[in-house]
N, C-alpha and C. Protein backbone atom coordinates (compact mmCIF):
# COMPACT_ATOMS: atom_id res chain seq x y z
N UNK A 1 -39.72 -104.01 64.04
CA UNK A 1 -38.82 -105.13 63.95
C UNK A 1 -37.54 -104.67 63.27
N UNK A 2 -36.45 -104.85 63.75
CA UNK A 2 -35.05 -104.80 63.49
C UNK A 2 -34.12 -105.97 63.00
N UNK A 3 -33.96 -106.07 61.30
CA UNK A 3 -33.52 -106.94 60.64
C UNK A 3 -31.80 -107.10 60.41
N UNK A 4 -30.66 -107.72 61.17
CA UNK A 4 -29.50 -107.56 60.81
C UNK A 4 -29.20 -108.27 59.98
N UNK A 5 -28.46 -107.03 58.49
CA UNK A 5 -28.19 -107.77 57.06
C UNK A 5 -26.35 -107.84 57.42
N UNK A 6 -26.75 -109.25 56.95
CA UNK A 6 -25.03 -110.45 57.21
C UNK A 6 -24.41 -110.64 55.42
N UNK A 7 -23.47 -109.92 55.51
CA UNK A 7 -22.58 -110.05 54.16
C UNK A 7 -21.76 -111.52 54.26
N UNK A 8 -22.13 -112.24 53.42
CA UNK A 8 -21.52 -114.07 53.23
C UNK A 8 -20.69 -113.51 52.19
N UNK A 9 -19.47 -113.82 52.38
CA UNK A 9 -18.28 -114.26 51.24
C UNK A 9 -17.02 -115.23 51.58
N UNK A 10 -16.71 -115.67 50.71
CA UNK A 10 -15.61 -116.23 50.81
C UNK A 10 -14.26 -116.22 51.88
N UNK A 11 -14.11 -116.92 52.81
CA UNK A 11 -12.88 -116.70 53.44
C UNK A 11 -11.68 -117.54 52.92
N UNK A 12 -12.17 -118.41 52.47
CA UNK A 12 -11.03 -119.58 51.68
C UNK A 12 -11.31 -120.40 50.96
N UNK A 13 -10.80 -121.36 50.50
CA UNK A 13 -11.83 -121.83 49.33
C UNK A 13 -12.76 -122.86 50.12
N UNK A 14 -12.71 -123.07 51.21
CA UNK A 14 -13.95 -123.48 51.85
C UNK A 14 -14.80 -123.59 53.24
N UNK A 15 -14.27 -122.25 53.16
CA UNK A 15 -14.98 -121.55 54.88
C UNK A 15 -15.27 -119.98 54.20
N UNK A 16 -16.83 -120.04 54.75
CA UNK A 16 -17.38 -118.53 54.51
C UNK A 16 -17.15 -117.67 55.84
N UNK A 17 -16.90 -116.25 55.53
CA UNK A 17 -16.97 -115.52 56.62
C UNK A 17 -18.78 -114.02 56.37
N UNK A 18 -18.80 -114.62 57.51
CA UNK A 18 -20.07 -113.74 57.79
C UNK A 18 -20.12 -112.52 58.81
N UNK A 19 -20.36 -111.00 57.97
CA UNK A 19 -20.18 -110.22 58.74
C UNK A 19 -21.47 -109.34 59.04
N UNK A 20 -22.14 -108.90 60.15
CA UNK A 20 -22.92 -107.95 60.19
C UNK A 20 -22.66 -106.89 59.60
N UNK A 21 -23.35 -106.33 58.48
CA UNK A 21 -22.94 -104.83 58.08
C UNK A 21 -23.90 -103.80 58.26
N UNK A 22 -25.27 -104.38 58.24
CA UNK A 22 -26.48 -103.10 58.26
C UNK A 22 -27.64 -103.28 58.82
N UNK A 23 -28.27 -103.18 58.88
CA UNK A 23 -30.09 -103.39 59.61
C UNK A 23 -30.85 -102.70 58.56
N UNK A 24 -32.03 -103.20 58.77
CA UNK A 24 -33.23 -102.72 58.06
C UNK A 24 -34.85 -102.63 58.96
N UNK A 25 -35.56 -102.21 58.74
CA UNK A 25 -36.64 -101.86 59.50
C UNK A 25 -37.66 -102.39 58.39
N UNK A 26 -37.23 -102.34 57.10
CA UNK A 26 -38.41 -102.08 56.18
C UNK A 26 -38.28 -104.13 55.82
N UNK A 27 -39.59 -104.37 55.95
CA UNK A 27 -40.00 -105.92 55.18
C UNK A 27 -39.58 -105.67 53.90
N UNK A 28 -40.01 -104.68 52.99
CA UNK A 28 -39.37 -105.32 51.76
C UNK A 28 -38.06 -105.10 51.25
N UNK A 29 -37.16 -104.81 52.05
CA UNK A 29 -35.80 -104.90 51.71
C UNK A 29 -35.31 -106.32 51.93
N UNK A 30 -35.82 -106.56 53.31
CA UNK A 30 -35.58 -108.17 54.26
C UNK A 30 -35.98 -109.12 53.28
N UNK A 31 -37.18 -108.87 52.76
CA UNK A 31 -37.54 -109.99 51.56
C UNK A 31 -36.97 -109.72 50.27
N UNK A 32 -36.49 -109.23 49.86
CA UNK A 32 -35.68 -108.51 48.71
C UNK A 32 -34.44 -109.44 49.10
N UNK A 33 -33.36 -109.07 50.25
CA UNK A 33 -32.45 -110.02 50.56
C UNK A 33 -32.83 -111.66 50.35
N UNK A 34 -33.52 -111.90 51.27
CA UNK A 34 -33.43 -113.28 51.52
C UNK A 34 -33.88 -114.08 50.09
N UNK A 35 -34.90 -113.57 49.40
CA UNK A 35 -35.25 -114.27 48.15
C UNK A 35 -34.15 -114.12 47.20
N UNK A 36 -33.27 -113.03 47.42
CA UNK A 36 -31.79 -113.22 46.13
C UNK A 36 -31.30 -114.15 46.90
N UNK A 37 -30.60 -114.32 48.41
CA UNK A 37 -29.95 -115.43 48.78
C UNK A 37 -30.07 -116.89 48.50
N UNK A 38 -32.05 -116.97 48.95
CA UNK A 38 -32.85 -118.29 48.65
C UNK A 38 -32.33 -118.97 47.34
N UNK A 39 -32.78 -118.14 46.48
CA UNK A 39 -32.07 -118.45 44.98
C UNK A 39 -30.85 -119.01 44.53
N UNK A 40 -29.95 -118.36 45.58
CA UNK A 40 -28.38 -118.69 44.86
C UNK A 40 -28.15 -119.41 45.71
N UNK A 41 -27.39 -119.10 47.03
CA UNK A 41 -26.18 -119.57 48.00
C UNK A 41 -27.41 -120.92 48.67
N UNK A 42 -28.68 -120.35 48.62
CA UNK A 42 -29.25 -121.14 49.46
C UNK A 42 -29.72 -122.74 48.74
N UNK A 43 -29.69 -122.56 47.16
CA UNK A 43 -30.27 -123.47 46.43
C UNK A 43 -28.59 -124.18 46.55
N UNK A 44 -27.75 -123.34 46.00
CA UNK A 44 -26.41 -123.97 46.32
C UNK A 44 -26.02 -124.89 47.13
N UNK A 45 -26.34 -124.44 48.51
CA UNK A 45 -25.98 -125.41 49.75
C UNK A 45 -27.03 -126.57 49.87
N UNK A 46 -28.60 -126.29 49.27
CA UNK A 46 -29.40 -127.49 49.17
C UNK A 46 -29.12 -128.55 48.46
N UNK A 47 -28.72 -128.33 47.24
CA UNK A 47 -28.76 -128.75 46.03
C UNK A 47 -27.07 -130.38 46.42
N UNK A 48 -25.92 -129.22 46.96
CA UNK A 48 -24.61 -129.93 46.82
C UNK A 48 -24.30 -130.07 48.38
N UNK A 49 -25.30 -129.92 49.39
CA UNK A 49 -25.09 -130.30 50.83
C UNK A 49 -24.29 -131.68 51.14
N UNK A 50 -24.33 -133.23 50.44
CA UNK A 50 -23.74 -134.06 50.79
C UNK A 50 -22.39 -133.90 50.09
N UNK A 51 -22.42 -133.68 49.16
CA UNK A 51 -21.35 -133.64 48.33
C UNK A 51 -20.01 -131.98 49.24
N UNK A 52 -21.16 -130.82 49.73
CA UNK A 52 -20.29 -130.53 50.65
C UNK A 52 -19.64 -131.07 51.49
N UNK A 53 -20.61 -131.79 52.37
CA UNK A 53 -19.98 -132.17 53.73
C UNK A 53 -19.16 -133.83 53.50
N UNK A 54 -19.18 -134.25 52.10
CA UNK A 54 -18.31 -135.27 51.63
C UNK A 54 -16.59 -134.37 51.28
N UNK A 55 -16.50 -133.39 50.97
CA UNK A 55 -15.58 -132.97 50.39
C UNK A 55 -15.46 -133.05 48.90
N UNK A 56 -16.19 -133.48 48.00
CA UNK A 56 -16.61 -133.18 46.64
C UNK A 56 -16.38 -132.19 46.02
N UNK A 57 -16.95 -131.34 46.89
CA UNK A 57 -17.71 -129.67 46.27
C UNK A 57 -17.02 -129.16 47.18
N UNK A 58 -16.55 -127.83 47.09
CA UNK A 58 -16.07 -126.72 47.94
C UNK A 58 -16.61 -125.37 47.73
N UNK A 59 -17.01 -124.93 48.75
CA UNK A 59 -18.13 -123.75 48.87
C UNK A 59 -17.26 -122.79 47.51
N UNK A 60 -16.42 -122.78 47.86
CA UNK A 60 -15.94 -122.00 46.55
C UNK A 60 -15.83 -121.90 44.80
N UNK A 61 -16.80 -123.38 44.71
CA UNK A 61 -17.64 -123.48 43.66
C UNK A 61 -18.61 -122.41 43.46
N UNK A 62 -19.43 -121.78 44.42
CA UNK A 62 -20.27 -121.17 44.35
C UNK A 62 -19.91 -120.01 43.67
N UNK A 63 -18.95 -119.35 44.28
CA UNK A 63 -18.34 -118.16 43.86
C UNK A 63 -17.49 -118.14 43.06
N UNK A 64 -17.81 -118.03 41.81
CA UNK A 64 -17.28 -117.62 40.40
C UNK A 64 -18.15 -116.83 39.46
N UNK A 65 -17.35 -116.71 38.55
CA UNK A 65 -17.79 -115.38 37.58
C UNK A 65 -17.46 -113.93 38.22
N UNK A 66 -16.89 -113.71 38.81
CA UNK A 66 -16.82 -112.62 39.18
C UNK A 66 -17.37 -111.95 41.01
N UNK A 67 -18.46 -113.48 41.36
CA UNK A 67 -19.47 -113.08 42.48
C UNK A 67 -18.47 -113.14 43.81
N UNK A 68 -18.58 -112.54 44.55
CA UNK A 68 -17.81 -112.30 46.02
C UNK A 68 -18.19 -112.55 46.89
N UNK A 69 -19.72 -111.73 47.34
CA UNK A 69 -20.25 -112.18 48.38
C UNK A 69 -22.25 -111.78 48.39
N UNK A 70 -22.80 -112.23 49.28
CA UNK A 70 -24.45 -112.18 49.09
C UNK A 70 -24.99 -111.72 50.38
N UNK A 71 -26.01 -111.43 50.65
CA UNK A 71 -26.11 -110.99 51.63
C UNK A 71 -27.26 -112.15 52.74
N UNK A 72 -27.66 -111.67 53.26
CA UNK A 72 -29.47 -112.43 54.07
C UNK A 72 -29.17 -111.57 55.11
N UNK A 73 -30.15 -111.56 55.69
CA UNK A 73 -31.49 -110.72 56.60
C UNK A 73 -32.40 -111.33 57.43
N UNK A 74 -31.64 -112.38 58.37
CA UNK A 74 -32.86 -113.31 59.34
C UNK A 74 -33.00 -113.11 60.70
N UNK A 75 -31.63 -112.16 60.80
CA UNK A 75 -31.45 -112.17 62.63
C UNK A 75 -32.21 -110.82 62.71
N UNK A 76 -33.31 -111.41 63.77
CA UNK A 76 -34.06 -110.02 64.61
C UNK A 76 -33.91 -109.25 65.80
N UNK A 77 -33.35 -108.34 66.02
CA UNK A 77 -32.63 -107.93 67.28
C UNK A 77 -33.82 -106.79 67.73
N UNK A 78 -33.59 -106.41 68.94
CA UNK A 78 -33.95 -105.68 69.70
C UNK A 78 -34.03 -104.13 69.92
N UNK A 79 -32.46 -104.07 69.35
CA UNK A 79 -31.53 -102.55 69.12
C UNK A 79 -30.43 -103.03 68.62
N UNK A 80 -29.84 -102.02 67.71
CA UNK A 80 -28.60 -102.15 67.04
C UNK A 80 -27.39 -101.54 67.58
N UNK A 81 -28.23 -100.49 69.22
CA UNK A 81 -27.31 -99.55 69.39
C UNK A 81 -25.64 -100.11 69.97
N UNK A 82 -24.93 -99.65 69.57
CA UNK A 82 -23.58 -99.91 69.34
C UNK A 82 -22.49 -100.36 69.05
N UNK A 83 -23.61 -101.12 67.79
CA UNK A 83 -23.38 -102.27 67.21
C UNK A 83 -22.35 -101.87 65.44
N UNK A 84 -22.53 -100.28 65.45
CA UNK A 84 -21.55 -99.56 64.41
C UNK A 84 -22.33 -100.06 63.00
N UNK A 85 -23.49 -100.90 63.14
CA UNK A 85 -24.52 -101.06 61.56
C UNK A 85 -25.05 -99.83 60.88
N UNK A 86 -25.35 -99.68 59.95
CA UNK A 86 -25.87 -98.79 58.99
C UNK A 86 -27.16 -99.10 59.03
N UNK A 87 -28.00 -98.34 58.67
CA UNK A 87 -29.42 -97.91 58.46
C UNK A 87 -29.48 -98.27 56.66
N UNK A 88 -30.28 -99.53 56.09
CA UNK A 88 -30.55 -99.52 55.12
C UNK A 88 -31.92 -99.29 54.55
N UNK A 89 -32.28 -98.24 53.96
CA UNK A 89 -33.74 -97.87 53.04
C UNK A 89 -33.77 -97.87 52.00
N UNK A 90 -32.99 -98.53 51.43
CA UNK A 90 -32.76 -98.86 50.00
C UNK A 90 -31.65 -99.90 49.51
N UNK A 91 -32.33 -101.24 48.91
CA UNK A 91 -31.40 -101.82 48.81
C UNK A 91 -30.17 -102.01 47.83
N UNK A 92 -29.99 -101.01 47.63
CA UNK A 92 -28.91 -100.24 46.36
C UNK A 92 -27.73 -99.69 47.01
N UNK A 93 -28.27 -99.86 48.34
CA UNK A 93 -27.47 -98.63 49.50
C UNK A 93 -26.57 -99.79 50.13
N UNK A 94 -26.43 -101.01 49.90
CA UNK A 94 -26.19 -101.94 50.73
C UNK A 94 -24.24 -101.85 50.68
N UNK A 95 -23.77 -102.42 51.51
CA UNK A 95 -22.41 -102.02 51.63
C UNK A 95 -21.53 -103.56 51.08
């Protein structure tokens, strides 16, 4: 199974841009991702979802202190070939 890891950050103060940067093969990197995401961006968007889509809150609440962008790991592809992704085996290695 072939996991493509999607870098979420900020495009403005309230539109994210999401980019493919790497793949993974290994489950516990994929779960390594998604449980840091679950935690933050994902409790984030649960937590202030009406108040997002009211205009209240702007995704760019999320991102402060210093934080830029997070990653996740849900899309399963087939082949990556020529797709210009990186090979991740370590999630330290992440771009």
């Amino acid at each position: 199974m072939i996991v493509v890891i999607t870098k979420i950050e900020l495009e403005n103060f309230d539109t994210l841009k999401h980019t493919e940067t790497a793949y993974t093969t290994d489950d516990s990197i994929t779960n390594q991702i998604n449980t840091i995401y679950d935690q933050g961006l994902g409790v984030f968007l649960a937590e202030n979802r009406t108040a997002l889509e009211n205009g209240t809150v702007n995704i760019d609440s999320f991102f402060v202190g210093g934080l830029t962008y997070v990653y996740e790991a849900r899309m399963i592809v087939d082949t990556v070939d020529g797709l210009g992704l990186i090979d991740i085996d370590d999630i330290n290695n992440l771009p």
